[in-house]
PDB file of N, CA and C in Angstrom:
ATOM      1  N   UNK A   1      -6.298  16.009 -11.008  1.00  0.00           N
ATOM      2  CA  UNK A   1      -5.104  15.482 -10.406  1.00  0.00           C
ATOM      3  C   UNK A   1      -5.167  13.963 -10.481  1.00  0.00           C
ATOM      4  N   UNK A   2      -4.008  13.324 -10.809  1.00  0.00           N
ATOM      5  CA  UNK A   2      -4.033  11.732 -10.875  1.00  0.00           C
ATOM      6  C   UNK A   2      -3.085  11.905 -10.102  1.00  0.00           C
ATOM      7  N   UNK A   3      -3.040  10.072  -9.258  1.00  0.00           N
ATOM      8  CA  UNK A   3      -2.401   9.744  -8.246  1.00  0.00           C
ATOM      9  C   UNK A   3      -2.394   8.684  -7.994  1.00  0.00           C
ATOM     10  N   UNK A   4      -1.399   8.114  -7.304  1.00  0.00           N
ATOM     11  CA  UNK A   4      -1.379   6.782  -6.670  1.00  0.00           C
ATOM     12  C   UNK A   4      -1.130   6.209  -5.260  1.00  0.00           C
ATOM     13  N   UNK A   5      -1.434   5.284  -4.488  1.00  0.00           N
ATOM     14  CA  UNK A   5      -0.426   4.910  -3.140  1.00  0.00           C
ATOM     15  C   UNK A   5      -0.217   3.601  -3.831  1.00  0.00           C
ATOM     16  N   UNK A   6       1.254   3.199  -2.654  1.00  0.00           N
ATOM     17  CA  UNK A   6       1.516   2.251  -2.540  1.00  0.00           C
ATOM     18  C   UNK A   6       1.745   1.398  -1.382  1.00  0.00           C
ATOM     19  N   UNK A   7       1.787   0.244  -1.116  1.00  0.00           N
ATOM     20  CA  UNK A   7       2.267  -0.186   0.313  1.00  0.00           C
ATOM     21  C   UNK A   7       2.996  -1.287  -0.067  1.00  0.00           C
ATOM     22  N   UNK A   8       4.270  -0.442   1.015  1.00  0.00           N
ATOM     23  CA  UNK A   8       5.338  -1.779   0.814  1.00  0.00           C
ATOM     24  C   UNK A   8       5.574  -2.118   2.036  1.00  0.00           C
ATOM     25  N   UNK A   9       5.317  -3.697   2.518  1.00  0.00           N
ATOM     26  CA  UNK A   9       5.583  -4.367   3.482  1.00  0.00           C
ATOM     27  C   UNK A   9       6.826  -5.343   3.763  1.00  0.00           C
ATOM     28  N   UNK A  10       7.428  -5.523   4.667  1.00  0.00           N
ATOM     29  CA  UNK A  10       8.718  -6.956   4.773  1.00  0.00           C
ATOM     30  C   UNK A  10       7.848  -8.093   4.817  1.00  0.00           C
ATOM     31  N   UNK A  11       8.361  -8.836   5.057  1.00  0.00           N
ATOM     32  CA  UNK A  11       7.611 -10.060   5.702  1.00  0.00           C
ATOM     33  C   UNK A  11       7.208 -10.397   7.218  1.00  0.00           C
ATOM     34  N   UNK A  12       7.317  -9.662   7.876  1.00  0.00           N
ATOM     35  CA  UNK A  12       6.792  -9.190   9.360  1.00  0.00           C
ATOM     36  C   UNK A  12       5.889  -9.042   9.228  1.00  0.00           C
ATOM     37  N   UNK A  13       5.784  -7.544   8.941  1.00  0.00           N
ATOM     38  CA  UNK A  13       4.602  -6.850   8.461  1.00  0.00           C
ATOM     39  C   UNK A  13       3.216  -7.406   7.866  1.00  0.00           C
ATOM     40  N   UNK A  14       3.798  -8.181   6.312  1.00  0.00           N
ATOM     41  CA  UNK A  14       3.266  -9.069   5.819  1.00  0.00           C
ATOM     42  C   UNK A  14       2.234 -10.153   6.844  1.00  0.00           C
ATOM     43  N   UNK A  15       2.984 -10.701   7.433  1.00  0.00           N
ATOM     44  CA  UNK A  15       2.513 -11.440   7.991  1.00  0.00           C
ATOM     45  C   UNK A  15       1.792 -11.183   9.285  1.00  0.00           C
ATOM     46  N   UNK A  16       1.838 -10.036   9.787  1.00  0.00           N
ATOM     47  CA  UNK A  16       0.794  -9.289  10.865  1.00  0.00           C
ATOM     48  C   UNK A  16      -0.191  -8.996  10.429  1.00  0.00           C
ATOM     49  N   UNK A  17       0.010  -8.242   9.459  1.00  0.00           N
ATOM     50  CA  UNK A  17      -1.413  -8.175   8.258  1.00  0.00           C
ATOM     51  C   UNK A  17      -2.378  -9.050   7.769  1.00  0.00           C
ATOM     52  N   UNK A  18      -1.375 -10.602   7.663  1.00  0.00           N
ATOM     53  CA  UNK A  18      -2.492 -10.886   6.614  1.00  0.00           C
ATOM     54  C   UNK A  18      -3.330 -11.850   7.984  1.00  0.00           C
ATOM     55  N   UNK A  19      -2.174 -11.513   9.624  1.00  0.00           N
ATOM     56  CA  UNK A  19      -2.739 -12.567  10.418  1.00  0.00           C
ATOM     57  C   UNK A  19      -4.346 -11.706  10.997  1.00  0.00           C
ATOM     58  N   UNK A  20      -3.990 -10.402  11.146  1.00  0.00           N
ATOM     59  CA  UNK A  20      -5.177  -9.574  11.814  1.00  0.00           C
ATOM     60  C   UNK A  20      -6.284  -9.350  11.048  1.00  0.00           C
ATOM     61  N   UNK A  21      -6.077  -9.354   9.806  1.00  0.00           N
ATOM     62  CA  UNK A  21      -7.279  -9.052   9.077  1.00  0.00           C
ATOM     63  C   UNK A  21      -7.742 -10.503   8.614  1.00  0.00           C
ATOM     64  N   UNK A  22      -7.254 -11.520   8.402  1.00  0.00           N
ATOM     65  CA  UNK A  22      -8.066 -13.028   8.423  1.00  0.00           C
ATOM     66  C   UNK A  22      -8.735 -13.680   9.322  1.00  0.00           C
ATOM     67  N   UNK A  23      -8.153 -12.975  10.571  1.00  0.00           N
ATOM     68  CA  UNK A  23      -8.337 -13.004  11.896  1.00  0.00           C
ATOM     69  C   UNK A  23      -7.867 -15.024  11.868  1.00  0.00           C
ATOM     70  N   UNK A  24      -6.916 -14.894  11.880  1.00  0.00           N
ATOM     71  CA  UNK A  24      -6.028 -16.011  11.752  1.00  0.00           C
ATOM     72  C   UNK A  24      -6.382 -17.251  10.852  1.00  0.00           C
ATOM     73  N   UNK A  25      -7.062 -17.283  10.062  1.00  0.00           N
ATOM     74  CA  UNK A  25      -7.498 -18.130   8.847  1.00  0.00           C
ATOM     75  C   UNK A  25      -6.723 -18.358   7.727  1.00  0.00           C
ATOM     76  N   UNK A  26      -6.104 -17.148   7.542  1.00  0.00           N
ATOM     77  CA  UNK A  26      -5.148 -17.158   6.480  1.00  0.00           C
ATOM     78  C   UNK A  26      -3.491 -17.195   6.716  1.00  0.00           C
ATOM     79  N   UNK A  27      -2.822 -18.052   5.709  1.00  0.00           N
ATOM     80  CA  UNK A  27      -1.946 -18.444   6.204  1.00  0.00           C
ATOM     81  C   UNK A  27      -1.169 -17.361   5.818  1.00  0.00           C
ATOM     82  N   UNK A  28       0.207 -17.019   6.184  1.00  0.00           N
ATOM     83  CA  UNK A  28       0.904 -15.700   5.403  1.00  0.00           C
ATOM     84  C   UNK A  28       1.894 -16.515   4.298  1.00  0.00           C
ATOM     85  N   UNK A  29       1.464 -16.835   3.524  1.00  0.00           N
ATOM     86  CA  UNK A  29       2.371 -17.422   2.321  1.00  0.00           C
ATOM     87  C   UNK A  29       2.188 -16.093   1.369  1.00  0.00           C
ATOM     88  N   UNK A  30       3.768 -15.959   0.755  1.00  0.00           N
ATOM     89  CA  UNK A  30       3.431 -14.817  -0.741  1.00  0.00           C
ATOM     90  C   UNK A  30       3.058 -15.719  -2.044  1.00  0.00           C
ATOM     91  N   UNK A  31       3.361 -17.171  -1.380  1.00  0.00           N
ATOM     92  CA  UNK A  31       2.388 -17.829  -2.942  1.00  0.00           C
ATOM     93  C   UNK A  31       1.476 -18.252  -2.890  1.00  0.00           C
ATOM     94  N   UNK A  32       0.487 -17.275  -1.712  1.00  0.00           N
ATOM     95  CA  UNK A  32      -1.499 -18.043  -2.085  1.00  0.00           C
ATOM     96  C   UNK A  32      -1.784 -15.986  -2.215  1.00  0.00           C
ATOM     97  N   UNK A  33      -2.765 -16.185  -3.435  1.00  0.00           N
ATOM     98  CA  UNK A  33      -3.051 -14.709  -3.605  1.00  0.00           C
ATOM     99  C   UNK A  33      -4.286 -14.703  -2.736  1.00  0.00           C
ATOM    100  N   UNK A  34      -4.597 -15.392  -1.902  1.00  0.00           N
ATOM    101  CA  UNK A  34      -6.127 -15.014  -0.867  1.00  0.00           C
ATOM    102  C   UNK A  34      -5.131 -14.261   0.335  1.00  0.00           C
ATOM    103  N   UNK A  35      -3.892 -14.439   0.340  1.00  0.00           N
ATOM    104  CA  UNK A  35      -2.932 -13.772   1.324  1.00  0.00           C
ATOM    105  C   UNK A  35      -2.675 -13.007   0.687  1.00  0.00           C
ATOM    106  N   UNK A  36      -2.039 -12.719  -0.202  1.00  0.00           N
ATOM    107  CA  UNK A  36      -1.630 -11.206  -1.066  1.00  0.00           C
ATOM    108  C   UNK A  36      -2.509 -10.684  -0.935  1.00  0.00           C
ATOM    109  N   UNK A  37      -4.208 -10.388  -1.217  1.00  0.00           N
ATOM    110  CA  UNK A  37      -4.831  -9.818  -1.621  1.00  0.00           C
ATOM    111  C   UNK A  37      -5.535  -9.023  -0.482  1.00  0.00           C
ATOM    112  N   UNK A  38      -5.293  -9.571   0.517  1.00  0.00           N
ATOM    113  CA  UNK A  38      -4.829  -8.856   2.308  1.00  0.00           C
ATOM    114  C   UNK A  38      -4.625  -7.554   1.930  1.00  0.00           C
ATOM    115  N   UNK A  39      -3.468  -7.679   1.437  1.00  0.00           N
ATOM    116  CA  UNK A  39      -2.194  -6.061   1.180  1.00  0.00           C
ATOM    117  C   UNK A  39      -3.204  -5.090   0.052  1.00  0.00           C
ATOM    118  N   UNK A  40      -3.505  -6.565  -0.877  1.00  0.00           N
ATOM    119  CA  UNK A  40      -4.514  -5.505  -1.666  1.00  0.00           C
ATOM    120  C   UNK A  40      -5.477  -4.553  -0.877  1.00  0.00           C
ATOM    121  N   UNK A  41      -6.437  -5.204  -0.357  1.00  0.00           N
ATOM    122  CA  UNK A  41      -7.069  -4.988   0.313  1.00  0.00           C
ATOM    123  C   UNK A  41      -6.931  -3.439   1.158  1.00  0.00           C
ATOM    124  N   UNK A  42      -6.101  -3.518   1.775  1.00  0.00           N
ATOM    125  CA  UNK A  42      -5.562  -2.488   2.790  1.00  0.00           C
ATOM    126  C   UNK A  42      -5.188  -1.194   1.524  1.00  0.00           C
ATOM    127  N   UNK A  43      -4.568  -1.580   0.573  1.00  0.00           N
ATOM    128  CA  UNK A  43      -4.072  -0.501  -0.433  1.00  0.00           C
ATOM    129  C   UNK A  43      -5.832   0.112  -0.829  1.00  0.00           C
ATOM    130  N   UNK A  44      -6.570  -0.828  -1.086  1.00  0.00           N
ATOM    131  CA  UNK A  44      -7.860   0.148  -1.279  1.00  0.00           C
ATOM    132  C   UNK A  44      -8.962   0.957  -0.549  1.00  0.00           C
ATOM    133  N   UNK A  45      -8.538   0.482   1.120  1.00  0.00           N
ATOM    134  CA  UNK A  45      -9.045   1.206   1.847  1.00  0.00           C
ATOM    135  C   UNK A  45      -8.412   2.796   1.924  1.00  0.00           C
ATOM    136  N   UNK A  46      -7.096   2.367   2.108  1.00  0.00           N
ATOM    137  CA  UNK A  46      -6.494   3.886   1.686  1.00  0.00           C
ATOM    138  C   UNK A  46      -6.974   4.863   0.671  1.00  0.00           C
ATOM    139  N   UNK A  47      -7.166   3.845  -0.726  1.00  0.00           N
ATOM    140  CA  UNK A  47      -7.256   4.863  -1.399  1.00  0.00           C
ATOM    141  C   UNK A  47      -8.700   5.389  -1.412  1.00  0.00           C
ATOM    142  N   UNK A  48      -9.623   4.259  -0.586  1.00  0.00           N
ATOM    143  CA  UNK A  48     -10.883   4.938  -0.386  1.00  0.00           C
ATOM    144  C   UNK A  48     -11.045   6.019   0.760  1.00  0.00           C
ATOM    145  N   UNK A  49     -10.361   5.477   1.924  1.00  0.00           N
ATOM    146  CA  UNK A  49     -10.492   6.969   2.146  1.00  0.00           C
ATOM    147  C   UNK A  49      -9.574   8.010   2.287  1.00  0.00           C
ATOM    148  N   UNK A  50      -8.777   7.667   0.916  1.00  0.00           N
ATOM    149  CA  UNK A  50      -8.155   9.271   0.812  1.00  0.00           C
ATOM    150  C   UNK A  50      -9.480   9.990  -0.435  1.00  0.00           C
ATOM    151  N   UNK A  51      -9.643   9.261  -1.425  1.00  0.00           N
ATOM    152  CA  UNK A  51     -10.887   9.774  -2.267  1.00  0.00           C
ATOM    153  C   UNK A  51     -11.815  10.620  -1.019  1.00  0.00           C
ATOM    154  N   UNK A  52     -12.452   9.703  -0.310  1.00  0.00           N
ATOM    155  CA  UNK A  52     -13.810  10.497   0.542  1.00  0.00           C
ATOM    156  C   UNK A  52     -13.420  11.113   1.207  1.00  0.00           C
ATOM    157  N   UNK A  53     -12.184  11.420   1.992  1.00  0.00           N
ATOM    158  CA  UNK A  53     -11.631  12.552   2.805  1.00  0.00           C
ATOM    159  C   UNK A  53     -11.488  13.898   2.357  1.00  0.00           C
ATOM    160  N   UNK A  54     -10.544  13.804   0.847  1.00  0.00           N
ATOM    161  CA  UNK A  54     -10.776  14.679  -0.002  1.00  0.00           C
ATOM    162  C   UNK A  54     -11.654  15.130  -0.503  1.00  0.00           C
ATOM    163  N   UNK A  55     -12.887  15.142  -1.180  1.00  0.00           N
ATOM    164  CA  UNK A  55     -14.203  14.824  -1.072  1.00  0.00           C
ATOM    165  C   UNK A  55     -13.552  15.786  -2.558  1.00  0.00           C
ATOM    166  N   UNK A  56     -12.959  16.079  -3.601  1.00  0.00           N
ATOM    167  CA  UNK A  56     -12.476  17.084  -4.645  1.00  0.00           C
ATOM    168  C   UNK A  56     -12.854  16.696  -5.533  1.00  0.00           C
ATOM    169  N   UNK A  57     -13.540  17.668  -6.364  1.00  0.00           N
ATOM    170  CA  UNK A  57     -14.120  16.519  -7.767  1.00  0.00           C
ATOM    171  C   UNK A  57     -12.564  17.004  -8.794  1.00  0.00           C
ATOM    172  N   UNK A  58     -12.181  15.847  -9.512  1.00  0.00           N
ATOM    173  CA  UNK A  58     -11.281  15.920 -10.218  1.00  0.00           C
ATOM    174  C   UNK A  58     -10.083  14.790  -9.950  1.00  0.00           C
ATOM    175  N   UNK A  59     -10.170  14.667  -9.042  1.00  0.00           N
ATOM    176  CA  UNK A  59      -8.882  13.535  -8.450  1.00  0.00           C
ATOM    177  C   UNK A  59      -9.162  12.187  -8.416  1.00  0.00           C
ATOM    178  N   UNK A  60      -8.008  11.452  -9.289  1.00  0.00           N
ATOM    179  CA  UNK A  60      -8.214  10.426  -9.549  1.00  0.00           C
ATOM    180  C   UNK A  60      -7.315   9.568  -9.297  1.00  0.00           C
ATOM    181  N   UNK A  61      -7.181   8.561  -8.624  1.00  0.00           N
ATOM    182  CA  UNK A  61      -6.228   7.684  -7.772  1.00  0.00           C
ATOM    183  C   UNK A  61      -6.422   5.886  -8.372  1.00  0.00           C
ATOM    184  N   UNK A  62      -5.243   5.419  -9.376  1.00  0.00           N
ATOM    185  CA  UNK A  62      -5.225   4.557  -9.793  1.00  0.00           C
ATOM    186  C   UNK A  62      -5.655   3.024  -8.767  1.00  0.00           C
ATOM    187  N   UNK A  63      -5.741   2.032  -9.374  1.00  0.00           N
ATOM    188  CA  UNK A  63      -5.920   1.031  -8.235  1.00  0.00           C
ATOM    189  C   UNK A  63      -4.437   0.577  -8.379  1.00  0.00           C
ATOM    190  N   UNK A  64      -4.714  -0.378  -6.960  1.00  0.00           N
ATOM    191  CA  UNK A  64      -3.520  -0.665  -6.489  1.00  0.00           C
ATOM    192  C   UNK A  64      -2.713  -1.833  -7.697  1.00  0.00           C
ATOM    193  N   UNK A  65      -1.666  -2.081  -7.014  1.00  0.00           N
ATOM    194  CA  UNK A  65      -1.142  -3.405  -7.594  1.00  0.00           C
ATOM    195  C   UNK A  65      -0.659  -4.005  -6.993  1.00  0.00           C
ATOM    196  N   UNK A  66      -0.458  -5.673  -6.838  1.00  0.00           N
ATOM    197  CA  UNK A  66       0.362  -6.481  -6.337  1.00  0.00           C
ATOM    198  C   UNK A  66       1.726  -6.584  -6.914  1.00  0.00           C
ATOM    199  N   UNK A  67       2.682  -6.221  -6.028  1.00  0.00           N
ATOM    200  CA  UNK A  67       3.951  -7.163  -6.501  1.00  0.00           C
ATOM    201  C   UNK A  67       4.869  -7.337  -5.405  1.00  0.00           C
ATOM    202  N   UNK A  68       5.439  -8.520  -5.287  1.00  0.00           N
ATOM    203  CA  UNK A  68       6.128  -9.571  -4.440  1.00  0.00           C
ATOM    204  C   UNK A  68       7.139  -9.651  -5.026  1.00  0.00           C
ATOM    205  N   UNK A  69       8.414 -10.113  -4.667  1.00  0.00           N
ATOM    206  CA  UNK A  69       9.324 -10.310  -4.397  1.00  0.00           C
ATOM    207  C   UNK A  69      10.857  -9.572  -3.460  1.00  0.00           C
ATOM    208  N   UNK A  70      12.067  -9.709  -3.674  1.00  0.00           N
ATOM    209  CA  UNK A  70      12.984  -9.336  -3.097  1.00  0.00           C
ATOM    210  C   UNK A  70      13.586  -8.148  -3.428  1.00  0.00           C
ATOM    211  N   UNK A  71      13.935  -6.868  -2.587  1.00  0.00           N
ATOM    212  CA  UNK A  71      14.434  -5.781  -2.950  1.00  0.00           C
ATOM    213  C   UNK A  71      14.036  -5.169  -3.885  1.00  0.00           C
ATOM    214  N   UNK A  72      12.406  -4.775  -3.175  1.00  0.00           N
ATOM    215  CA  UNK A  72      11.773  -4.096  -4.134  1.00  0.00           C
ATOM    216  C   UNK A  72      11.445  -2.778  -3.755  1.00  0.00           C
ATOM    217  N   UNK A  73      11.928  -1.409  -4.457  1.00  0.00           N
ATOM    218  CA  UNK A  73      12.088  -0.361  -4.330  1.00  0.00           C
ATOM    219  C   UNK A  73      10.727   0.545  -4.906  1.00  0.00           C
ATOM    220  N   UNK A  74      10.513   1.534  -4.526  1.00  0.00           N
ATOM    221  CA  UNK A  74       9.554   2.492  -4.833  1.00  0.00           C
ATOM    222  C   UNK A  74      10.434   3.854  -5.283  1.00  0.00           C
ATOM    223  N   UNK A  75      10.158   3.880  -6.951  1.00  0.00           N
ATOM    224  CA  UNK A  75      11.382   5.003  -7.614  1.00  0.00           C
ATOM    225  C   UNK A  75      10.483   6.361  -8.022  1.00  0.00           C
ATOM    226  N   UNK A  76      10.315   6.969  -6.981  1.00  0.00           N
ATOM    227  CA  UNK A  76       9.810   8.392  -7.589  1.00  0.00           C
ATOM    228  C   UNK A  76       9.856   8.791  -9.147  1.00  0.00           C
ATOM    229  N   UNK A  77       8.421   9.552  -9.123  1.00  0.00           N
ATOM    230  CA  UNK A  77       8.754  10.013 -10.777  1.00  0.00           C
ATOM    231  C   UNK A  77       9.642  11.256 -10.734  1.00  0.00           C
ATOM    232  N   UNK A  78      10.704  11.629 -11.468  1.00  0.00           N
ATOM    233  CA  UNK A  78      10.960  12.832 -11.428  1.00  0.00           C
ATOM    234  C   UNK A  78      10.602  14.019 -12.494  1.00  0.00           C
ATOM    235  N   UNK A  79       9.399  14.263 -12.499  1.00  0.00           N
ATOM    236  CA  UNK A  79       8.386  15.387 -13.453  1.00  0.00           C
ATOM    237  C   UNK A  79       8.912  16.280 -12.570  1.00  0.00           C
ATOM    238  N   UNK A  80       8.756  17.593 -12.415  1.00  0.00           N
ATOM    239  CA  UNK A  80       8.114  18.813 -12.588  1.00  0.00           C
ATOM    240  C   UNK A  80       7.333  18.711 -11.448  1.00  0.00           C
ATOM    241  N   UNK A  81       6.052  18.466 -11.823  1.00  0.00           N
ATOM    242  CA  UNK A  81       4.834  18.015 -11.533  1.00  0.00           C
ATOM    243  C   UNK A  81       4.115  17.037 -10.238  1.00  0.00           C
ATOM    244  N   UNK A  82       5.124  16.175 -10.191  1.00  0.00           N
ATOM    245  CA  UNK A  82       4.783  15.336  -9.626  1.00  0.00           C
ATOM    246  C   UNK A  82       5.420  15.210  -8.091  1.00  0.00           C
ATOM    247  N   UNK A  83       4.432  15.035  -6.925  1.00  0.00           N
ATOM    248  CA  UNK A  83       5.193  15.104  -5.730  1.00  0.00           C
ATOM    249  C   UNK A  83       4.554  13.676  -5.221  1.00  0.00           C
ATOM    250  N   UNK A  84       5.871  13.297  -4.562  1.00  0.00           N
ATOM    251  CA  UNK A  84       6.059  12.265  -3.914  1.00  0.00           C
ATOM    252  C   UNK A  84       6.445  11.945  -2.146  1.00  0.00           C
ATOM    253  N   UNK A  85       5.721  11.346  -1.631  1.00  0.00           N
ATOM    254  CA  UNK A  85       5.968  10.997  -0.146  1.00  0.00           C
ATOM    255  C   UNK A  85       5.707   9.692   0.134  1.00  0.00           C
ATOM    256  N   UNK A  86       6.745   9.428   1.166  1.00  0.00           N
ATOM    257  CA  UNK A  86       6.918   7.856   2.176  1.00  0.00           C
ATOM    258  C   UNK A  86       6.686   8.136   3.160  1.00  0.00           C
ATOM    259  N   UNK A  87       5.757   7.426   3.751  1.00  0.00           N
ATOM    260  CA  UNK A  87       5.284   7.467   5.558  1.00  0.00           C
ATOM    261  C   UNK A  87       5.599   6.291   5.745  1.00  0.00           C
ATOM    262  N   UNK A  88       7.018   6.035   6.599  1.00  0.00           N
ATOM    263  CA  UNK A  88       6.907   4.457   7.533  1.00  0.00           C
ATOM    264  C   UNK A  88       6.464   4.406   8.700  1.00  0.00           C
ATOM    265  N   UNK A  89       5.760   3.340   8.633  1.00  0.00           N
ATOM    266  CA  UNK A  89       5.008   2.543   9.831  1.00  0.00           C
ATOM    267  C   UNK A  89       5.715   1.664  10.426  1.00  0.00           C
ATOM    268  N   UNK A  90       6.171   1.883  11.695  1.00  0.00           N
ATOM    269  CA  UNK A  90       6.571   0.434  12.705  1.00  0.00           C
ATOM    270  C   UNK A  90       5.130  -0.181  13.158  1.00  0.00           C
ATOM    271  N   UNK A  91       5.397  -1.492  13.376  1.00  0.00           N
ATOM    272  CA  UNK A  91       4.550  -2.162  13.276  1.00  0.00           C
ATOM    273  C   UNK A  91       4.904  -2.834  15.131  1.00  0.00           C
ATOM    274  N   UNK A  92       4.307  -2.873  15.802  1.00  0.00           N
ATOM    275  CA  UNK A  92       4.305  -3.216  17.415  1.00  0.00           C
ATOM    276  C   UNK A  92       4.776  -4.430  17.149  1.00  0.00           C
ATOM    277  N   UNK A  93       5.725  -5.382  17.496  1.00  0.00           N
ATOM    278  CA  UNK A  93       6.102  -7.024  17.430  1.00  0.00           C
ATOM    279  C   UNK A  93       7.332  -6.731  16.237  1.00  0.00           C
ATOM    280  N   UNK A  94       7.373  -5.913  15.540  1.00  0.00           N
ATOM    281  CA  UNK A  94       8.678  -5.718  14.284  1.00  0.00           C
ATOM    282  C   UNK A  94       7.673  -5.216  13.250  1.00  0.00           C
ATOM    283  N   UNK A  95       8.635  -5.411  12.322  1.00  0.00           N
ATOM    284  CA  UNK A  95       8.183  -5.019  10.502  1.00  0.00           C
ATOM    285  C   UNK A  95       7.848  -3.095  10.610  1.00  0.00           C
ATOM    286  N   UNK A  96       8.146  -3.404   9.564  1.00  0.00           N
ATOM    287  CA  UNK A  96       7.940  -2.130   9.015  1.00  0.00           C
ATOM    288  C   UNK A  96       6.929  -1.840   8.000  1.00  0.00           C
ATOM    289  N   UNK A  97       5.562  -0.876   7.723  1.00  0.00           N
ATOM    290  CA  UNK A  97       5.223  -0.618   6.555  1.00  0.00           C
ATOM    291  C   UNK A  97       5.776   0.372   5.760  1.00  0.00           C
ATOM    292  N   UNK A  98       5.722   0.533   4.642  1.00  0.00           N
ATOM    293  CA  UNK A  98       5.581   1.756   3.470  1.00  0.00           C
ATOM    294  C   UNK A  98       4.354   2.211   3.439  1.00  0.00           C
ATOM    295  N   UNK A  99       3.904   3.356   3.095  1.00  0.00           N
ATOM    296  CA  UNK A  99       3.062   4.057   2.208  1.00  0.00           C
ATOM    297  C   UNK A  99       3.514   4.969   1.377  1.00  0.00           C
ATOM    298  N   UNK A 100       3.375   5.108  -0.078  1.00  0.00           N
ATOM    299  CA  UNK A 100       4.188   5.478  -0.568  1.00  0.00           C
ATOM    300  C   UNK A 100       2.622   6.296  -1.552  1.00  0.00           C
ATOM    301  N   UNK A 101       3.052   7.813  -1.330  1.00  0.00           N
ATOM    302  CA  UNK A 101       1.726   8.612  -2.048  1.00  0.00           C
ATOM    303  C   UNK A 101       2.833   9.587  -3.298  1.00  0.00           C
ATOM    304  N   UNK A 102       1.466   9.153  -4.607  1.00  0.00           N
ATOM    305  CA  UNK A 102       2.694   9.939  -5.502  1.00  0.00           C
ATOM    306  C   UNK A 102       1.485  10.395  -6.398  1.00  0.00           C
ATOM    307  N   UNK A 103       1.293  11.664  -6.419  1.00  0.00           N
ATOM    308  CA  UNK A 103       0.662  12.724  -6.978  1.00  0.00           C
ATOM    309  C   UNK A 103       0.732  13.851  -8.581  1.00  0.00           C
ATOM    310  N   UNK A 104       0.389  13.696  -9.293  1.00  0.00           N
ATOM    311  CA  UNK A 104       0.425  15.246 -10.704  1.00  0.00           C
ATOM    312  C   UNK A 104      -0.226  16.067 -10.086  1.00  0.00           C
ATOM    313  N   UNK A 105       0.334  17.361  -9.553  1.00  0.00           N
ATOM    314  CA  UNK A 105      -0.668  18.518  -9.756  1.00  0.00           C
ATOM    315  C   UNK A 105      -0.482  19.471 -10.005  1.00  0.00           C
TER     316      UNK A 105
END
């Protein structure tokens, strides 16, 4: 099985994120990638522990990717094959997250 997540954040969000996990060091700009890489960050814990949760030999979960900018959508594949889910997260103070899990099996 191959697979992917994604996380899509506003700029709330964004910026709760990149304040709690720098533990306020980092500034929330989307043009320093030591702040983007926050989001990275968080996208690979997921996918680490969805790997070790699953514990399945065969499943393989791409790495993440960065991308920034405005009105940016997450477009399901439409295979057959392939299933897709969004879990939103409210975030306590505003923002919203995405997680966006998209699966072959």
């Amino acid at each position: 099985m191959h697979g992917t997540s994604c996380i899509m954040a506003d700029k709330e969000s964004f910026a709760a994120y990149v304040g709690a996990m720098g533990g306020g060091m980092i500034s929330p700009d989307l043009g320093d990638s030591v702040a983007l890489s926050v989001v990275g960050e968080l996208a690979n814990m997921v996918n680490g522990q969805t790997l070790t949760k699953m514990n399945v030999e065969g499943v393989d979960l791409t790495p993440p990717q960065l991308i920034t900018g405005e009105n940016i959508r997450a477009v399901p594949m439409e295979r057959e094959n392939t299933r897709t889910m969004t879990i939103p997260f409210s975030l306590d103070g505003g923002g919203v997250v995405y997680l966006v899990i998209s699966a072959e099996v």
